[in-house]
C-alpha atoms as a PDB file:
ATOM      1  CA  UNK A   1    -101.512   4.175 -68.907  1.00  0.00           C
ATOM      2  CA  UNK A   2    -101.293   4.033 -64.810  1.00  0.00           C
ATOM      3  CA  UNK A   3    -101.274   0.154 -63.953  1.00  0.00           C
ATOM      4  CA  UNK A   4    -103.025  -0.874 -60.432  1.00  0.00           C
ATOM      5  CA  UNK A   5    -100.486  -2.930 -58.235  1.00  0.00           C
ATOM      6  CA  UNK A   6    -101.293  -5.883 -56.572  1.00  0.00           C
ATOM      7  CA  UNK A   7    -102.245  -3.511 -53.398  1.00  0.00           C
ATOM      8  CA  UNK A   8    -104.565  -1.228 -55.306  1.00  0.00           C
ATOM      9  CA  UNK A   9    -106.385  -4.354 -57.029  1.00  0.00           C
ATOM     10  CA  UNK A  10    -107.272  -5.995 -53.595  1.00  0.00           C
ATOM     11  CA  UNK A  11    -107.919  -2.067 -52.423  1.00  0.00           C
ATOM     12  CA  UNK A  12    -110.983  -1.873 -54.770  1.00  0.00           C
ATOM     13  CA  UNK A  13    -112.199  -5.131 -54.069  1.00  0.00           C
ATOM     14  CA  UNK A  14    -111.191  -7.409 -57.175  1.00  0.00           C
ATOM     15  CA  UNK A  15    -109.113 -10.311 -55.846  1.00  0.00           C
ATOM     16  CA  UNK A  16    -108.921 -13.019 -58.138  1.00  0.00           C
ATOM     17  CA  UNK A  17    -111.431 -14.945 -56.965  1.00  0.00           C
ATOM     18  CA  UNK A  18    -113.804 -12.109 -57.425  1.00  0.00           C
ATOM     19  CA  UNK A  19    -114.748 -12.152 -53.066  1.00  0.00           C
ATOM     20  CA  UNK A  20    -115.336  -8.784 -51.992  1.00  0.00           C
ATOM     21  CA  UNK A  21    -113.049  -7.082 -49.364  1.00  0.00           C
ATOM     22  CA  UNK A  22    -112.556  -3.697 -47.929  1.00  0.00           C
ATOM     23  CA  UNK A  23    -112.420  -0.991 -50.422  1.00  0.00           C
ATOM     24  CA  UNK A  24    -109.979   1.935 -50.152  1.00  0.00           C
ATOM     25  CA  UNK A  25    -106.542   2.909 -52.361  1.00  0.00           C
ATOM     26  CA  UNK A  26    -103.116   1.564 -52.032  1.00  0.00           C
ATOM     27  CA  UNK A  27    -100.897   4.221 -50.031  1.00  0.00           C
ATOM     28  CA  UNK A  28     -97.894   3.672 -52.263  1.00  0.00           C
ATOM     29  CA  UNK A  29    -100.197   4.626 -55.724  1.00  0.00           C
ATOM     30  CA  UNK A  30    -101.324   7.687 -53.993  1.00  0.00           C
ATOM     31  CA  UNK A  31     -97.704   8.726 -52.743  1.00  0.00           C
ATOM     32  CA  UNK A  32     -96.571   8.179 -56.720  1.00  0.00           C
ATOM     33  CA  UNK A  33     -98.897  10.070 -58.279  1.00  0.00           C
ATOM     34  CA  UNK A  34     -98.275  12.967 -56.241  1.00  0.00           C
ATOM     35  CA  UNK A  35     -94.606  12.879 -57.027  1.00  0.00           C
ATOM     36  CA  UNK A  36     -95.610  13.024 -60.536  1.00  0.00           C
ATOM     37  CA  UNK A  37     -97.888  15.958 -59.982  1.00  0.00           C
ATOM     38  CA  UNK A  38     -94.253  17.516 -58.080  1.00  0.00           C
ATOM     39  CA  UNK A  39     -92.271  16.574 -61.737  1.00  0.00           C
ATOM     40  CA  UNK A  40     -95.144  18.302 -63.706  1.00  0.00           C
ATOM     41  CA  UNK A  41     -94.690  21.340 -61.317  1.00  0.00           C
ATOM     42  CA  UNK A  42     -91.066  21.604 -61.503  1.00  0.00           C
ATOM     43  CA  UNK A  43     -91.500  21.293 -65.680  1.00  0.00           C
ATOM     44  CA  UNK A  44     -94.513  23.586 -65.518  1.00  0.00           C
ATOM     45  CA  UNK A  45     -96.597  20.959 -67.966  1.00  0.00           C
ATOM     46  CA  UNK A  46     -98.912  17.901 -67.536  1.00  0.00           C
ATOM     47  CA  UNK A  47     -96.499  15.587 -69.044  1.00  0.00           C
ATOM     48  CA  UNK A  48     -95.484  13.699 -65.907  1.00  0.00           C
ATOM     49  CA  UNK A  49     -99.344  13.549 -64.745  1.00  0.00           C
ATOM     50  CA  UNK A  50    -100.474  12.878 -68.238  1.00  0.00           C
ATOM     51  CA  UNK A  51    -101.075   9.151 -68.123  1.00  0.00           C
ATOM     52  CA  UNK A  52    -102.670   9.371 -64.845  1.00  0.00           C
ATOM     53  CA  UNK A  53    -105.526  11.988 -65.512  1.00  0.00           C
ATOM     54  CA  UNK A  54    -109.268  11.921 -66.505  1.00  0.00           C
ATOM     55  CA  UNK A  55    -110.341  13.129 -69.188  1.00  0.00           C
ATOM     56  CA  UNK A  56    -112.728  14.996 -67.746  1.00  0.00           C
ATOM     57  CA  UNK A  57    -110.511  15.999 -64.847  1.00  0.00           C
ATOM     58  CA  UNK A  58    -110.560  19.554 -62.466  1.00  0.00           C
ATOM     59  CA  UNK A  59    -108.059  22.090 -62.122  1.00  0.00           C
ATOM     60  CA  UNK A  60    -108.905  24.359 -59.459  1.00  0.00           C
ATOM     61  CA  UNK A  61    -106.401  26.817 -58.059  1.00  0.00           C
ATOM     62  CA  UNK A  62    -107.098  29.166 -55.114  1.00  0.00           C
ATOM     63  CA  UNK A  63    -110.966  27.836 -54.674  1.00  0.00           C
ATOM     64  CA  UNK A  64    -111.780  28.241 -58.663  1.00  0.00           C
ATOM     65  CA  UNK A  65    -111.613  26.371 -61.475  1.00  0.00           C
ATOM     66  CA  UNK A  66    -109.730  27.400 -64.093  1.00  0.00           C
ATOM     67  CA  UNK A  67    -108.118  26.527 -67.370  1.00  0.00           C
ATOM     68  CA  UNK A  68    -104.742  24.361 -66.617  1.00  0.00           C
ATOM     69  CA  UNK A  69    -102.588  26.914 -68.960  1.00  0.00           C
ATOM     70  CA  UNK A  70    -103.992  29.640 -66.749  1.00  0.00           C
ATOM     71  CA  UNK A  71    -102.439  28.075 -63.290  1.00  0.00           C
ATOM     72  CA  UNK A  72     -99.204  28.162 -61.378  1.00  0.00           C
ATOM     73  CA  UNK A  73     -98.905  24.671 -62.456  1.00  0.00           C
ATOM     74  CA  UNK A  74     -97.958  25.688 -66.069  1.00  0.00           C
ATOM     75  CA  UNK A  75     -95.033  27.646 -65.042  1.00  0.00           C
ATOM     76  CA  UNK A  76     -91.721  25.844 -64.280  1.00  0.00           C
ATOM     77  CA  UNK A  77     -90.648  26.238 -61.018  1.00  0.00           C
ATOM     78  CA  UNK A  78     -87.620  25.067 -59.008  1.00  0.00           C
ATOM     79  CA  UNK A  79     -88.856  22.908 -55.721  1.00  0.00           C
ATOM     80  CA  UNK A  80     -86.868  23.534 -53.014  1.00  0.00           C
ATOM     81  CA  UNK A  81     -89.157  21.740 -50.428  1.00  0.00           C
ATOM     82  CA  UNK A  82     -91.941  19.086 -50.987  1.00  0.00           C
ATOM     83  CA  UNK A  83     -93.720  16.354 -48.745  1.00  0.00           C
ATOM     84  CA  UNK A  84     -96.480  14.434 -49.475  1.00  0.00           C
ATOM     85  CA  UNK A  85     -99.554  12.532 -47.752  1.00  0.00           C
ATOM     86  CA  UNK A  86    -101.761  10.007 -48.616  1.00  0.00           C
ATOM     87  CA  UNK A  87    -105.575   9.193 -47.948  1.00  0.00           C
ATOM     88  CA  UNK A  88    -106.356   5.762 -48.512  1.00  0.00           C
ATOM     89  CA  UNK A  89    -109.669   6.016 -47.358  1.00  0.00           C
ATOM     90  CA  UNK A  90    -110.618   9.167 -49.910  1.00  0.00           C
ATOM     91  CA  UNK A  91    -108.598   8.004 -51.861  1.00  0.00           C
ATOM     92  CA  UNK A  92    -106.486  11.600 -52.356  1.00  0.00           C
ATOM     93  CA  UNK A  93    -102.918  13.571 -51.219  1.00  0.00           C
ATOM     94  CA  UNK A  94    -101.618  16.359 -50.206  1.00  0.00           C
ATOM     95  CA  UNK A  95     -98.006  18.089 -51.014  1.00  0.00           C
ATOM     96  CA  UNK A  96     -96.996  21.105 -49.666  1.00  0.00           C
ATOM     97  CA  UNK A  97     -94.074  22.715 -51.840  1.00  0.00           C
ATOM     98  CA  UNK A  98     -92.122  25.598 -51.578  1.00  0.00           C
ATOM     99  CA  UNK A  99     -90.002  27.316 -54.683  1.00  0.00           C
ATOM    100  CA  UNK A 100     -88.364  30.514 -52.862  1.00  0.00           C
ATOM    101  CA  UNK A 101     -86.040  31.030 -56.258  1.00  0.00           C
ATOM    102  CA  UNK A 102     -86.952  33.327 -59.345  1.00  0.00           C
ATOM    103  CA  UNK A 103     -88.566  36.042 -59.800  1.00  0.00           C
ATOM    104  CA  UNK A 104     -91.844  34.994 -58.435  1.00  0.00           C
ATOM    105  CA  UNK A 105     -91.864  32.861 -55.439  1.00  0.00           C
ATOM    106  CA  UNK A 106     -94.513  30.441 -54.363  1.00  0.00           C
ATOM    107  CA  UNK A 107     -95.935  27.967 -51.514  1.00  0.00           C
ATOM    108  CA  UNK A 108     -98.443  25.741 -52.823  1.00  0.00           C
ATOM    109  CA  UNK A 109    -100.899  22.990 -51.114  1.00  0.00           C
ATOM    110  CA  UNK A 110    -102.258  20.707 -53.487  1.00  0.00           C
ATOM    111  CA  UNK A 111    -104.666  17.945 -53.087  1.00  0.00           C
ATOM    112  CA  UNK A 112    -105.010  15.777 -55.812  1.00  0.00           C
ATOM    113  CA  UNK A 113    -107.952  13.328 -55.857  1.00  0.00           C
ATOM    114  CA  UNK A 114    -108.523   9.769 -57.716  1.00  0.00           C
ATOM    115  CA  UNK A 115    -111.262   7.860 -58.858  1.00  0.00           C
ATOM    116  CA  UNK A 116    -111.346   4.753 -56.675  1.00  0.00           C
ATOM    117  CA  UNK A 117    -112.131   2.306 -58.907  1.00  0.00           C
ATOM    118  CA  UNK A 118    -109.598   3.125 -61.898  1.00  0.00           C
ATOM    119  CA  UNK A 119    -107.223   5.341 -60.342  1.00  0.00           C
ATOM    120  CA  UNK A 120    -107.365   8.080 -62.727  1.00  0.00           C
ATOM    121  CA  UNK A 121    -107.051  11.752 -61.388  1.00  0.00           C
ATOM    122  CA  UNK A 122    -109.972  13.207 -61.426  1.00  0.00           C
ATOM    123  CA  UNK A 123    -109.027  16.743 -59.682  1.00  0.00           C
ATOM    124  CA  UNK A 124    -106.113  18.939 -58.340  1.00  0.00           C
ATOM    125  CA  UNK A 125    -106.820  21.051 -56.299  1.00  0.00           C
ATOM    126  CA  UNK A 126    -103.734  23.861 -55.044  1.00  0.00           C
ATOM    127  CA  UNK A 127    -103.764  26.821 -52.960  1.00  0.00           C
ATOM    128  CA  UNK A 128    -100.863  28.764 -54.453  1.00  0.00           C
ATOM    129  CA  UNK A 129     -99.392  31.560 -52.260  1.00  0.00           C
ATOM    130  CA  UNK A 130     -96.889  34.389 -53.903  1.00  0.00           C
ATOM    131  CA  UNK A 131     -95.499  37.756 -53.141  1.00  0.00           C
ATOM    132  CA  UNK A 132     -98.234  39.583 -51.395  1.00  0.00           C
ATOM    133  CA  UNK A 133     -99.775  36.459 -49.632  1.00  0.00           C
ATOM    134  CA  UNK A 134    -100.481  36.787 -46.063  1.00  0.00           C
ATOM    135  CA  UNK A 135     -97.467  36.645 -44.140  1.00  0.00           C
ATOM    136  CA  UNK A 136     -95.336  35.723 -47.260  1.00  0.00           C
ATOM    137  CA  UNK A 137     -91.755  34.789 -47.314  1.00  0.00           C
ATOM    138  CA  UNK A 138     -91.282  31.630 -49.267  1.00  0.00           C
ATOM    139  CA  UNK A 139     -87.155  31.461 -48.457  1.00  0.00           C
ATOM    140  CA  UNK A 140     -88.234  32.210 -44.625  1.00  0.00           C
ATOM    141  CA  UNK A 141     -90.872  29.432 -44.721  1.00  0.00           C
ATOM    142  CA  UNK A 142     -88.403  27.321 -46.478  1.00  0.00           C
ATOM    143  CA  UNK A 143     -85.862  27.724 -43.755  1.00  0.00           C
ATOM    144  CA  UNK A 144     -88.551  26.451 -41.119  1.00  0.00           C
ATOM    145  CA  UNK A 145     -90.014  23.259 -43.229  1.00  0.00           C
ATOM    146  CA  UNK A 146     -86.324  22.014 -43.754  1.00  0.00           C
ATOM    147  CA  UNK A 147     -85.876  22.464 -39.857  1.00  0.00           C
ATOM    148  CA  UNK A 148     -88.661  20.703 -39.513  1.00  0.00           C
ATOM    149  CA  UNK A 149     -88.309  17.400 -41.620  1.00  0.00           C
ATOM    150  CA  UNK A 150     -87.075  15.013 -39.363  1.00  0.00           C
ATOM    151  CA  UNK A 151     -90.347  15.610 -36.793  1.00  0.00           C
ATOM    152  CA  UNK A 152     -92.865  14.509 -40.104  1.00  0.00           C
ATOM    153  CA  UNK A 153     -92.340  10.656 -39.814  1.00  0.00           C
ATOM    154  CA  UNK A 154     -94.358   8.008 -39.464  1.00  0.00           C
ATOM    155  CA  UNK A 155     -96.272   7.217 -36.739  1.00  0.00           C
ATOM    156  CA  UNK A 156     -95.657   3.455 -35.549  1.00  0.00           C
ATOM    157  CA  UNK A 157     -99.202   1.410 -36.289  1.00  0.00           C
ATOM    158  CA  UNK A 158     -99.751   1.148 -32.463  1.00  0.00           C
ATOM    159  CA  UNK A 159     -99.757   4.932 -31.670  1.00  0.00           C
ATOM    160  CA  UNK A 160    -101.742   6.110 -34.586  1.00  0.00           C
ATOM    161  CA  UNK A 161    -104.524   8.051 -33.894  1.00  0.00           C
ATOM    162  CA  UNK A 162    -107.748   7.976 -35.311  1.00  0.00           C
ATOM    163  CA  UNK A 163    -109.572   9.731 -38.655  1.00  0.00           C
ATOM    164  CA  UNK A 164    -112.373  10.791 -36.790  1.00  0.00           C
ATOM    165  CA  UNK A 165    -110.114  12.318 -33.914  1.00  0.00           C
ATOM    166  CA  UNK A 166    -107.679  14.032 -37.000  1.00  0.00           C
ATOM    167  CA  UNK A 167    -110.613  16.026 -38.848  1.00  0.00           C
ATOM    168  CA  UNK A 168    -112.748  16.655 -35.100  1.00  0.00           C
ATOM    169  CA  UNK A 169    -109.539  18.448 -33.956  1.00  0.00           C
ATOM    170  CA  UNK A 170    -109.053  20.016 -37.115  1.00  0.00           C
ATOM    171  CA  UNK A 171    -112.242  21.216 -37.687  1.00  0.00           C
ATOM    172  CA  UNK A 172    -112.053  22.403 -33.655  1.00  0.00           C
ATOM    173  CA  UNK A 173    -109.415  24.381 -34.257  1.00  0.00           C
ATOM    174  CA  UNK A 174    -110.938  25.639 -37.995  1.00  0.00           C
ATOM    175  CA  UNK A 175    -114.490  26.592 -35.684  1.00  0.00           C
ATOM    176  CA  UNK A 176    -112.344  29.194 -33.561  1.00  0.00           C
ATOM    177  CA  UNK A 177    -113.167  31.961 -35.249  1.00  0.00           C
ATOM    178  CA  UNK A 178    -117.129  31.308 -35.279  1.00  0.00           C
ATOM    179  CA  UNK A 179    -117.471  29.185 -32.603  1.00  0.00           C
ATOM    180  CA  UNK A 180    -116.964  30.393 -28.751  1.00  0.00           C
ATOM    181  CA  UNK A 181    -116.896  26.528 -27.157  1.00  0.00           C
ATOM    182  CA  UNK A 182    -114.348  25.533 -30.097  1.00  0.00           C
ATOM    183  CA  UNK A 183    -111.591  26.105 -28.794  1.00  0.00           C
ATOM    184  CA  UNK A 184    -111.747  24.085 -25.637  1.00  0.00           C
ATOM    185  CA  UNK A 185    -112.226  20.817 -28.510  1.00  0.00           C
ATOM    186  CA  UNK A 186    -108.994  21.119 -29.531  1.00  0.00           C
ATOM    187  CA  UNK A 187    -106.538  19.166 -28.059  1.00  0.00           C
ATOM    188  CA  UNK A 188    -103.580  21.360 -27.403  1.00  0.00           C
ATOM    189  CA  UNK A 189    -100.320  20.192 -27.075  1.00  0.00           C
ATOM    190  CA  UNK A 190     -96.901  20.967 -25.693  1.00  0.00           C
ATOM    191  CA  UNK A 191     -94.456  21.463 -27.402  1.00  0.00           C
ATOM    192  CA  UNK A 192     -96.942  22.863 -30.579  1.00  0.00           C
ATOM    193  CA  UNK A 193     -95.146  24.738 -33.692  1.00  0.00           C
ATOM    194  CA  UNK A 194     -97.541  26.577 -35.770  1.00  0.00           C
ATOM    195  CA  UNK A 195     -96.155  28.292 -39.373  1.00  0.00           C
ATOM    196  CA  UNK A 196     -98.661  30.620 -40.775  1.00  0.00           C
ATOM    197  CA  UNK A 197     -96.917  31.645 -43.770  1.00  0.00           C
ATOM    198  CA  UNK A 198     -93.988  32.718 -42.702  1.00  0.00           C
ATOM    199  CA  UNK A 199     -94.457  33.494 -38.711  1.00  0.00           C
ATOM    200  CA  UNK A 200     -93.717  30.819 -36.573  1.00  0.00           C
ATOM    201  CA  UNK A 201     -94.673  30.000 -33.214  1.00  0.00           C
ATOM    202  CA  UNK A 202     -91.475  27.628 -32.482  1.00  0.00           C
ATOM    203  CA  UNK A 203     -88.606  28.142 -31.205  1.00  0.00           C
ATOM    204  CA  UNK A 204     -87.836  24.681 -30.229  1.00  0.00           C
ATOM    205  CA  UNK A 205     -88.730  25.444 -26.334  1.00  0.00           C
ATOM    206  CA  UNK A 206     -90.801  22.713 -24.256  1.00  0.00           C
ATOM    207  CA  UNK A 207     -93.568  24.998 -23.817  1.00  0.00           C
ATOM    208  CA  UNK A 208     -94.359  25.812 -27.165  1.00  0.00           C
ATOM    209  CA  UNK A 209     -97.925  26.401 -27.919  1.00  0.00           C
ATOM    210  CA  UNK A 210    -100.074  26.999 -30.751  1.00  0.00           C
ATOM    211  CA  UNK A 211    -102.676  28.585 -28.761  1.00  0.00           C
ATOM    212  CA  UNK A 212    -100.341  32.217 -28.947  1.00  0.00           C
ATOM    213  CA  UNK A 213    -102.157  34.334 -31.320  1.00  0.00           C
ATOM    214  CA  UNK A 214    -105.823  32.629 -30.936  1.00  0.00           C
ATOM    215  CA  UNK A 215    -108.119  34.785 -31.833  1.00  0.00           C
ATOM    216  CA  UNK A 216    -110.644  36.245 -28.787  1.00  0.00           C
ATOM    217  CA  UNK A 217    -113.713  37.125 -31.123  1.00  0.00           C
ATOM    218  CA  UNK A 218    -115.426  34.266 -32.350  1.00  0.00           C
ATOM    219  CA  UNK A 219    -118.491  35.715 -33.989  1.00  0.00           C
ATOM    220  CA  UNK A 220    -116.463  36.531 -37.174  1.00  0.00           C
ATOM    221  CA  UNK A 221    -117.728  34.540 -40.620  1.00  0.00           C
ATOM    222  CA  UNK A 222    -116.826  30.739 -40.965  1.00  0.00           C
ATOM    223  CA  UNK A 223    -114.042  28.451 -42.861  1.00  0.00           C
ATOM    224  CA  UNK A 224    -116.256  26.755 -45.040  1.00  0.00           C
ATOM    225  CA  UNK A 225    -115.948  24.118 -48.024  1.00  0.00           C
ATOM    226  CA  UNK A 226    -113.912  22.335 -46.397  1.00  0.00           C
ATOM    227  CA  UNK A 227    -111.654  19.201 -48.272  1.00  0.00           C
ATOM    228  CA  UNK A 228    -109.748  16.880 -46.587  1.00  0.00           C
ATOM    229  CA  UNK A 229    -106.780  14.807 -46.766  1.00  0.00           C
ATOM    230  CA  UNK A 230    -106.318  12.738 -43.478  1.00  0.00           C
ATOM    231  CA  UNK A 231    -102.934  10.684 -43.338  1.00  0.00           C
ATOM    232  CA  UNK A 232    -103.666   8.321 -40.141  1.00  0.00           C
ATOM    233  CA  UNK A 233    -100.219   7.293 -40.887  1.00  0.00           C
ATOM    234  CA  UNK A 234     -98.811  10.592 -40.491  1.00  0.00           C
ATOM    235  CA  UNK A 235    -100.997  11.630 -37.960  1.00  0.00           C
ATOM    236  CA  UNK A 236    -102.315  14.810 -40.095  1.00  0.00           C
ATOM    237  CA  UNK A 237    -105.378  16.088 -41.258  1.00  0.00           C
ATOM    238  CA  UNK A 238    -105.119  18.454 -44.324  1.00  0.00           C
ATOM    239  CA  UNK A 239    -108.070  20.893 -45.001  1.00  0.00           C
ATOM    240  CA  UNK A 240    -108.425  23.171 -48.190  1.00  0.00           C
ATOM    241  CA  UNK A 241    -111.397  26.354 -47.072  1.00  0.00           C
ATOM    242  CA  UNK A 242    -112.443  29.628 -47.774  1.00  0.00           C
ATOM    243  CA  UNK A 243    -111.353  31.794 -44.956  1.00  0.00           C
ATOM    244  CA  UNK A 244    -114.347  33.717 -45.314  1.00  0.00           C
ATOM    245  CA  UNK A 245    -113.348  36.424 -42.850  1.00  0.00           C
ATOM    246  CA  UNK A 246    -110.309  37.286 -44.171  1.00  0.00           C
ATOM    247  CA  UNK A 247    -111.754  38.514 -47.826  1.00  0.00           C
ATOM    248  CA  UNK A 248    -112.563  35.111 -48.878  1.00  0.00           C
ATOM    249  CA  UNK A 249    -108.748  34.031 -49.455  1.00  0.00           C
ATOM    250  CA  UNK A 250    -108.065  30.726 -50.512  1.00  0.00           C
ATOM    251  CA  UNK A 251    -106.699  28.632 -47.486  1.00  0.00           C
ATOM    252  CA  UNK A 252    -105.248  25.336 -46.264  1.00  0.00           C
ATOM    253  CA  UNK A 253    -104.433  24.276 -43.004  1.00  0.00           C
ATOM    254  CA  UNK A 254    -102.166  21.011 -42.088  1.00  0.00           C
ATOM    255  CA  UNK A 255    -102.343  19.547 -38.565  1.00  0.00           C
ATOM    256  CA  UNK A 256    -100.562  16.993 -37.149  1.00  0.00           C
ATOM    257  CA  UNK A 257    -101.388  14.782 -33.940  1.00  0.00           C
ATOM    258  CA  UNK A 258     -99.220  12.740 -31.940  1.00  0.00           C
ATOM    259  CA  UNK A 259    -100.268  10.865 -29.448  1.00  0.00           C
ATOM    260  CA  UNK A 260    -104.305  12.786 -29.587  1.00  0.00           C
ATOM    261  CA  UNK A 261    -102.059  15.705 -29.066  1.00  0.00           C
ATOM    262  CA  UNK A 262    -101.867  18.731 -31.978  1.00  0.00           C
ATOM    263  CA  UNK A 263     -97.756  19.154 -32.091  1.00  0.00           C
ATOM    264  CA  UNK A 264     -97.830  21.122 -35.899  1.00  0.00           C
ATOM    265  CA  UNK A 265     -99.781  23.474 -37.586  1.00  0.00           C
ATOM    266  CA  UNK A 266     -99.241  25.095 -41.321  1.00  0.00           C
ATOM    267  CA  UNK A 267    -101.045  27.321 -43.136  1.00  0.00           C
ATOM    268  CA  UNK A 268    -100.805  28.627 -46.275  1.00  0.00           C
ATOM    269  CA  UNK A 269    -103.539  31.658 -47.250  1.00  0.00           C
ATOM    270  CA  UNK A 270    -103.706  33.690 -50.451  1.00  0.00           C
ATOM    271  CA  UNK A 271    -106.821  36.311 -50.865  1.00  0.00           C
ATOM    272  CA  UNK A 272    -108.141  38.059 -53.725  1.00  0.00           C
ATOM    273  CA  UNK A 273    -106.292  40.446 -55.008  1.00  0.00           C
ATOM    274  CA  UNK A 274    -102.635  38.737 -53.398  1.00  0.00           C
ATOM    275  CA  UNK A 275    -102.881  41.398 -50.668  1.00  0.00           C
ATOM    276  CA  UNK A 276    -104.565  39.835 -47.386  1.00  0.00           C
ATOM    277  CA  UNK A 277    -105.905  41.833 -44.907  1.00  0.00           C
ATOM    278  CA  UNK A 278    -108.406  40.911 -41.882  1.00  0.00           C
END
């Protein structure tokens, strides 16, 4: 079974001496576990996340819960990109992979979420993008996350923004599309490289914004259920929704600060049906 380090015991308050202290996970647990749940992927069975998971635990793929056998997780797949984040104050991570070999290509966001107290998984939770997806291309989206690597570090302790600033400019930029005012809350930055699916914003230029392609109407329906996965470390906020205007689909959306600036945006969307349409 999963064994709590040192850093995870004093994380859920039991120090030796039994004193209480601030509760939260251990980064380093969190960052494990999802490269297990990267090995199970790649194998296409639980074996690799076996020890770690409930009993009870939820698999939930594109916003409903389903039987594990039934989900993309069951079928091998070769990983050609992943990168991982942790919450240590939900206690939860988010990878984003890409497999753009084989017959049936995929881009996945999972967020996998623990009990605090024992560490056990109690859900995973994936949007899982294929052929069909909006603006799918999984070798053309590869090509742009591997371009990208070296700009997802970590953010020295000093210049790390806040959790409440990563989800308020998140959600900001999530309230566009119902929300006239929401747009002025988000703080823009330049350079900003947004990949939505496979379209990309970027092309490396200083004035780079993510504010091309914004959308002018904002009476259409809301993102709603929103889960997060904020990474103060990384300077990201991770939110799984249902992109309710665009047939329901199944959606997450990554955004990463520096400096109380956005810099990176990536979604991943898959409707109904695979086809997407607005």
């Amino acid at each position: 079974m999963f064994r709590l380090s040192l850093a995870v015991c004093i994380g859920l308050g039991l120090l030796a001496n039994g004193a209480p202290v601030a509760t939260g996970c251990d980064r380093d647990a969190l960052l494990e576990a999802a490269g297990k749940y990267v090995e199970a992927q790649t194998a296409g069975k639980l074996d690799a996340l076996q020890d770690l998971l409930d009993k009870n635990f939820t698999y939930q793929e594109n916003n409903k819960v389903i039987a594990v056998e039934d989900g993309v997780i069951s079928l091998p797949l070769v990983i050609d990109h992943s990168r991982s984040t942790a919450d240590t104050t939900n206690c939860a991570s988010y990878s984003e992979l890409v497999s753009s070999k084989g017959s049936k290509p995929y881009v996945i966001g999972t967020q996998i979420r623990h009990d605090p107290e024992s560490m056990a998984i109690t859900m995973v939770d994936s949007v899982a993008a294929t052929t069909g997806a909006w603006l799918f291309d999984a070798a053309k989206t590869l090509s742009i996350v591997l371009q990208e690597d070296d700009a997802w570090t970590i953010i020295p302790e000093d210049k790390r923004d806040s959790r409440e600033l990563l989800q308020q400019a998140a959600d900001a930029y999530l309230d566009i599309w119902s929300n006239a005012t929401a747009q002025d809350a988000v703080p823009w930055g330049t350079p900003c490289r947004r990949l939505e699916g496979s379209a990309y914003t970027g092309s490396g230029a200083a004035s780079d914004t993510c504010t091309v392609g914004i959308p002018t109407n904002h009476n259409q329906a809301p993102n709603t259920h929103r889960r997060y996965v904020i990474d103060e470390a990384m300077g990201t906020c991770q939110v799984l929704c249902v992109w309710e205007h665009m047939m329901m689909a199944a959606d997450s959306h990554e955004f990463r600060l520096e400096n109380g600036k956005l810099r990176y945006v990536h979604a991943i969307t898959m409707c109904p049906g695979q086809t997407c349409r607005l």
